[in-house]
N, C-alpha and C. Protein backbone atom coordinates (compact mmCIF):
# COMPACT_ATOMS: atom_id res chain seq x y z
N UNK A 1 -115.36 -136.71 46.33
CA UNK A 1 -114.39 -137.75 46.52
C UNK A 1 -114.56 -138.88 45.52
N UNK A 2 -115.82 -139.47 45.26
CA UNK A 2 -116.28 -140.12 44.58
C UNK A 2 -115.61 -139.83 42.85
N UNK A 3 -116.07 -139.13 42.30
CA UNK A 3 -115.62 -137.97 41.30
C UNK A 3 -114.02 -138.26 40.97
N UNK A 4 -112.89 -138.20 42.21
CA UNK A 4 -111.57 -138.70 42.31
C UNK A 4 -111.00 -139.66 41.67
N UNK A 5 -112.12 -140.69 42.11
CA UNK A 5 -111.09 -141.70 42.19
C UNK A 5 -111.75 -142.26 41.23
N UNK A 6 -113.03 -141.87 40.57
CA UNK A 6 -113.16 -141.75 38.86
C UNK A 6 -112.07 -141.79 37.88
N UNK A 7 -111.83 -140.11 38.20
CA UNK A 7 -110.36 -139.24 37.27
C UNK A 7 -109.15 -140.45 37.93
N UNK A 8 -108.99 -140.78 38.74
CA UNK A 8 -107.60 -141.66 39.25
C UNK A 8 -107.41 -142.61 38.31
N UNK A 9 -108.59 -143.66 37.93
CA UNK A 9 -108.64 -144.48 37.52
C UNK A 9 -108.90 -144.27 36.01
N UNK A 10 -109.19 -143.32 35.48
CA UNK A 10 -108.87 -143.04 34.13
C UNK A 10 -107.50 -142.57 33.64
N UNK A 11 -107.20 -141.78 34.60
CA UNK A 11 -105.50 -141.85 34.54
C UNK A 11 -104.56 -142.56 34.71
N UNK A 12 -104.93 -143.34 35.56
CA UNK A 12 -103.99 -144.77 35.43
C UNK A 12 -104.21 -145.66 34.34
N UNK A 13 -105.59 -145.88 33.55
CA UNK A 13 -105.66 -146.60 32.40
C UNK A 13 -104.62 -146.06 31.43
N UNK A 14 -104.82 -144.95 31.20
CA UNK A 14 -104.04 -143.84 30.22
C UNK A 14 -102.66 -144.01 30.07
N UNK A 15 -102.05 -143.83 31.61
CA UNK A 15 -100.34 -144.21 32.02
C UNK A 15 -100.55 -145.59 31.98
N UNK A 16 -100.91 -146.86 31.79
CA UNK A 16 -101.10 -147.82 31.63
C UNK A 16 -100.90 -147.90 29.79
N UNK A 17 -101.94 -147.83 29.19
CA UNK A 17 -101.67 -147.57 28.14
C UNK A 17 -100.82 -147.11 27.30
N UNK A 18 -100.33 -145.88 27.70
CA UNK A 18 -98.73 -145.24 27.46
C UNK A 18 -97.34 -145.93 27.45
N UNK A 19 -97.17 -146.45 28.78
CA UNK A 19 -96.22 -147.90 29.01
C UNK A 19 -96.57 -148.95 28.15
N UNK A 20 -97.29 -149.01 28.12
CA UNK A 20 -97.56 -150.42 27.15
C UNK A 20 -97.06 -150.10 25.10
N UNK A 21 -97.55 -148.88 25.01
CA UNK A 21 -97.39 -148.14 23.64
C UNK A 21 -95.87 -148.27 23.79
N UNK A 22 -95.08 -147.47 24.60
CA UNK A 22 -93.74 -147.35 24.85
C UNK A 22 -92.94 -148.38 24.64
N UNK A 23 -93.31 -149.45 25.27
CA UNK A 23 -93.39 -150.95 25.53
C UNK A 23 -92.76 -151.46 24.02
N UNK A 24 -94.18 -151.43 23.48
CA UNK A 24 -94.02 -152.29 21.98
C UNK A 24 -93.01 -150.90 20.98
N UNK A 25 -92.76 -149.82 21.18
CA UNK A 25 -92.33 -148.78 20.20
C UNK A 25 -90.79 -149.45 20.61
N UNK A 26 -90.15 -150.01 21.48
CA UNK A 26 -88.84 -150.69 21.81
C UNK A 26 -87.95 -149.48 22.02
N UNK A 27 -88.64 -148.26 22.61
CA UNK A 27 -88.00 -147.31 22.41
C UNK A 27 -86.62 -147.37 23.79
N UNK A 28 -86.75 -148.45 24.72
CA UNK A 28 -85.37 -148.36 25.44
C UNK A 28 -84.27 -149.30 24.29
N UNK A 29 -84.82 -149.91 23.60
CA UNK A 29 -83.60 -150.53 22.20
C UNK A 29 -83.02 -149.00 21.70
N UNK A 30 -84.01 -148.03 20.95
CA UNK A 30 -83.69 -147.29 20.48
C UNK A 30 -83.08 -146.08 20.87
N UNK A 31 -82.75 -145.98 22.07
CA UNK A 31 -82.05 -145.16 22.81
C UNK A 31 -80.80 -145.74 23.21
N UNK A 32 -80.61 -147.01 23.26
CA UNK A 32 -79.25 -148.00 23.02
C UNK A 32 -78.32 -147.85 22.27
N UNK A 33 -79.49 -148.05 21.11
CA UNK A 33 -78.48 -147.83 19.68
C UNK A 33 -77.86 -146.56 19.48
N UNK A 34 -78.57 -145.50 19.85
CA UNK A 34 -78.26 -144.01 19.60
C UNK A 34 -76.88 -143.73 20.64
N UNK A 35 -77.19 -144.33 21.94
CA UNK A 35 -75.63 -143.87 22.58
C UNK A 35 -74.47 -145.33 22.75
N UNK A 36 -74.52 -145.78 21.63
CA UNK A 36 -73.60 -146.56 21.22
C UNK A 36 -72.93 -146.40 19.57
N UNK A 37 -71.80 -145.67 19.68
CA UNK A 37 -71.88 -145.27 18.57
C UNK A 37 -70.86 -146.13 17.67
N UNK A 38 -70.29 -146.97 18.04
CA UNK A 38 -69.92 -148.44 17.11
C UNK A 38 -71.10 -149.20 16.68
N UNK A 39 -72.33 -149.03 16.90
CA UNK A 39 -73.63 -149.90 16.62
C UNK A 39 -73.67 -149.11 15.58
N UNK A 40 -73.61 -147.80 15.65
CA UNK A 40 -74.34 -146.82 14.70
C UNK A 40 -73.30 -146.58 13.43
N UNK A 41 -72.19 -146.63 13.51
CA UNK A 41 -71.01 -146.96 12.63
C UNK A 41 -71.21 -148.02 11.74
N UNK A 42 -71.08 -148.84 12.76
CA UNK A 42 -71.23 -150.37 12.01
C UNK A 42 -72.47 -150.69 11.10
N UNK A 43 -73.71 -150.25 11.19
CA UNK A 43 -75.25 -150.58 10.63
C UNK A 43 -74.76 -149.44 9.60
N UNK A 44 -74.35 -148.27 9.37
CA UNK A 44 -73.87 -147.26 8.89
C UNK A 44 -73.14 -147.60 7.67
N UNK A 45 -72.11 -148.35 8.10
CA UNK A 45 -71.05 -149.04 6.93
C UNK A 45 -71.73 -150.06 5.83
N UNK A 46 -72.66 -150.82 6.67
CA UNK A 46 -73.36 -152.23 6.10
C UNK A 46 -74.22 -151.68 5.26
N UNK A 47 -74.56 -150.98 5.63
CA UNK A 47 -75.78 -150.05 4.93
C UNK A 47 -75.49 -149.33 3.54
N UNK A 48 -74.17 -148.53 3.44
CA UNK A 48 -73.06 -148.37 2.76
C UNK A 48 -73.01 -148.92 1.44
N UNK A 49 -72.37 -150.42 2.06
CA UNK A 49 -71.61 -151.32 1.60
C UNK A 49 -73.08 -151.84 0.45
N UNK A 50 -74.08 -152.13 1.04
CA UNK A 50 -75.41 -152.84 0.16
C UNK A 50 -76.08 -151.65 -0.72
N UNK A 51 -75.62 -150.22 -0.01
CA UNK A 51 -76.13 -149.68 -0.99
C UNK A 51 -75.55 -149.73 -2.66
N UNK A 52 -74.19 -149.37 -2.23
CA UNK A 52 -73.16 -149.60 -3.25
C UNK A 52 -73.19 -150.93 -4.03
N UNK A 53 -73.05 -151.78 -3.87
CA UNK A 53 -73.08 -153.18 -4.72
C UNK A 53 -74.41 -152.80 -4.86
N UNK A 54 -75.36 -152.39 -4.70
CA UNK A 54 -76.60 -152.57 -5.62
C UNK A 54 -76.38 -151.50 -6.44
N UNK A 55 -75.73 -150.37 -6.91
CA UNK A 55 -75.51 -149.23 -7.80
C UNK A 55 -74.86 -150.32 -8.62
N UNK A 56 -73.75 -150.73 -8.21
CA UNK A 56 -73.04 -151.67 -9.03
C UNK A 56 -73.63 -152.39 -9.97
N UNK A 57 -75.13 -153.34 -9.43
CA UNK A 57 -75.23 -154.53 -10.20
C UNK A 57 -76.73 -153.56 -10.79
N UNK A 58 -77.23 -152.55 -10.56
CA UNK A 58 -78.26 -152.08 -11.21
C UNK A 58 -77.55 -151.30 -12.59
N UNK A 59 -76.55 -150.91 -12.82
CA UNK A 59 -75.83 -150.20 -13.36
C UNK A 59 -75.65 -151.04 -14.54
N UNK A 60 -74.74 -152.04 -13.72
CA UNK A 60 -74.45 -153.28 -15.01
C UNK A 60 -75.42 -154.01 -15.60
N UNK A 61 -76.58 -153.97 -14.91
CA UNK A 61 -78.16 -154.73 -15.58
C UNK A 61 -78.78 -153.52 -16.82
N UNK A 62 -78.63 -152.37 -16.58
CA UNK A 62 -79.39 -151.26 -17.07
C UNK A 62 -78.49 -151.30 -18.20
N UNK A 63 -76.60 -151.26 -18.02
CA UNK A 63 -75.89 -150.86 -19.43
C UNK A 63 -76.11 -152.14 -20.26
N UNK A 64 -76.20 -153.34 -20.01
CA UNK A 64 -76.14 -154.20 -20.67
C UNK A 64 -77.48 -154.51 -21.10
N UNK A 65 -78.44 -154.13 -20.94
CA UNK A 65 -79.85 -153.42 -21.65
C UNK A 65 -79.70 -152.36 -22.45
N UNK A 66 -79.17 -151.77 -22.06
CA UNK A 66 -79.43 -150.80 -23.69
C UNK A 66 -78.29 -151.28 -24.17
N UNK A 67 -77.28 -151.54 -23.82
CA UNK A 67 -76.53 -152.22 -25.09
C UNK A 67 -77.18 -152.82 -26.01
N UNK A 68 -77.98 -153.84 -24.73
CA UNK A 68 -78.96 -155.01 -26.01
C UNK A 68 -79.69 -154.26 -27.03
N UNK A 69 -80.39 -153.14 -26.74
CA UNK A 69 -81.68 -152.62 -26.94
C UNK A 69 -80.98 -151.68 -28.48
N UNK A 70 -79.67 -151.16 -28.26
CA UNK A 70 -78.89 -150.52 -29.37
C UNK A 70 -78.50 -151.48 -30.37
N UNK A 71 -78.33 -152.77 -30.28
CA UNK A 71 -77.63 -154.17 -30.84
C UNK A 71 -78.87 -153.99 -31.79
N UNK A 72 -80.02 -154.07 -31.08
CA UNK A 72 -81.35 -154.46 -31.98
C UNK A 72 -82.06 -153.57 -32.72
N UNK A 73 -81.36 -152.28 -32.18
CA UNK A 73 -82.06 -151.29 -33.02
C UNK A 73 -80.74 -150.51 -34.31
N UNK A 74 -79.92 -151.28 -34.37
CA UNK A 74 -78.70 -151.30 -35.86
C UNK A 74 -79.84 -152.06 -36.74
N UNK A 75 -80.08 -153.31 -36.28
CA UNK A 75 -80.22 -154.06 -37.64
C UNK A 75 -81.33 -153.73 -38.23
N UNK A 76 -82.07 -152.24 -37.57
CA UNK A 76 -83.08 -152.15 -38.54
C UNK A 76 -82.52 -151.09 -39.46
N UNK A 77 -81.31 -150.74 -39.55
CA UNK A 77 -80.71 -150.03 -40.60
C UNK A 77 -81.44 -148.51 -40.77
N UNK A 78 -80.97 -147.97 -39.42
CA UNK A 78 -81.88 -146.69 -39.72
C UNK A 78 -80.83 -145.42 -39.85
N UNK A 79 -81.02 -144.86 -40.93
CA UNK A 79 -79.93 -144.17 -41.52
C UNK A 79 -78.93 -143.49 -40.44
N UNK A 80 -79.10 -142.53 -39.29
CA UNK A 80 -78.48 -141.45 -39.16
C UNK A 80 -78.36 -142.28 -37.56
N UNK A 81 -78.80 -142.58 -37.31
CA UNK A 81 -78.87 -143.49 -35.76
C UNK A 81 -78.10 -144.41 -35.95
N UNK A 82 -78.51 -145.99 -37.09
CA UNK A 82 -77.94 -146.43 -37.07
C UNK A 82 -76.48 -146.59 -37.17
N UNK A 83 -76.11 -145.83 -37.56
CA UNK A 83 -74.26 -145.54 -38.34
C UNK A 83 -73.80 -144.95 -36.42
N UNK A 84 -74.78 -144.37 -35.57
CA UNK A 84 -73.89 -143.54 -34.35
C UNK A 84 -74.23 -144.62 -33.12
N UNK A 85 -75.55 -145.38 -33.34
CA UNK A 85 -75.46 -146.65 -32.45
C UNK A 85 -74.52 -147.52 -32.94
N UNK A 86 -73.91 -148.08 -34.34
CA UNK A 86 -73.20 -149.00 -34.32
C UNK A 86 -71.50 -148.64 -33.93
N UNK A 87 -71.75 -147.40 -34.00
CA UNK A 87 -70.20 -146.59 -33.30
C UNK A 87 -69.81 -146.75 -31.72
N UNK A 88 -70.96 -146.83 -31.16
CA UNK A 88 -71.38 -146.49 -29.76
C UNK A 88 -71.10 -148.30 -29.70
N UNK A 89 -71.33 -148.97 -30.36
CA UNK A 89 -71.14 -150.39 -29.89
C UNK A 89 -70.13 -150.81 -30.43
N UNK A 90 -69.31 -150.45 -31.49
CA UNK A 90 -67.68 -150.50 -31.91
C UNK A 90 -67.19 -150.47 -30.21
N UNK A 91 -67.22 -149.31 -30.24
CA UNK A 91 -66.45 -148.73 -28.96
C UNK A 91 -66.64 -149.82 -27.72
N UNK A 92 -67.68 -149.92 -27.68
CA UNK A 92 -68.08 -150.51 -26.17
C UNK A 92 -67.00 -152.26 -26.27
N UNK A 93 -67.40 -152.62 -27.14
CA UNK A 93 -66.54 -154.03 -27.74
C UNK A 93 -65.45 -154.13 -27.98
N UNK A 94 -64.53 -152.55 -28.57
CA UNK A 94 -63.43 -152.57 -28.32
C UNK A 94 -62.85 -152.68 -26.76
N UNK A 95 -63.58 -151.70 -25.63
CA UNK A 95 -62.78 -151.60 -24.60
C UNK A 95 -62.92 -152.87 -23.53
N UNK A 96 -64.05 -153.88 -24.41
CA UNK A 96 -64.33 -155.42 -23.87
C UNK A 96 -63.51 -156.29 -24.07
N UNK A 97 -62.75 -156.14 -25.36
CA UNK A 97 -61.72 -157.24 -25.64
C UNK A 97 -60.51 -156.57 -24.69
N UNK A 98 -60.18 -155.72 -24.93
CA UNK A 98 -58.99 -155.02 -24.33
C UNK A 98 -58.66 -155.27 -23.02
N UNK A 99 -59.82 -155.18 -22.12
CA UNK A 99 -59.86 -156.11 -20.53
C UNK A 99 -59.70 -157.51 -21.01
């Protein structure tokens, strides 16, 4: 009997412990979110939306780096490059004024 209520009381620490784990994991939030599916839409879209404008502005940071990086590598006048980078930046400047 003794022995029992040993094992009882280690098992209740355990299920004690468990609830408490459960507890902080917020897992009744996360079962919220899952059967609400305008939550899951909506975080979905936003998510979307920030991914995209950051393609956007990483895109435009990266082309306008090697633009730079082609600008600087004309004026060292290197025969067979230089003549197809300064083409590559004709172009790019033409379709800049044109907007």
């Amino acid at each position: 009997m003794f022995g029992g209520k040993k094992l009882l009381n280690a098992i209740n620490r355990k299920l004690d412990k468990i609830s408490l784990d459960m507890e902080k994991s917020k897992l009744n939030d996360y079962v919220f979110y899952l059967e609400n599916p305008r939550k899951i839409l909506f975080s979905n879209f936003l998510g979307g939306v920030a991914r995209g404008f950051g393609m956007a502005v990483g895109f435009t940071l990266l082309g306008a780096l090697i633009i730079y990086v082609l600008r600087w590598l004309v004026t060292w006048n290197l025969p067979v490059i230089g003549k197809f980078i300064s083409e590559i930046i004709d172009i790019v400047q033409d379709n800049l004024y044109k907007n």
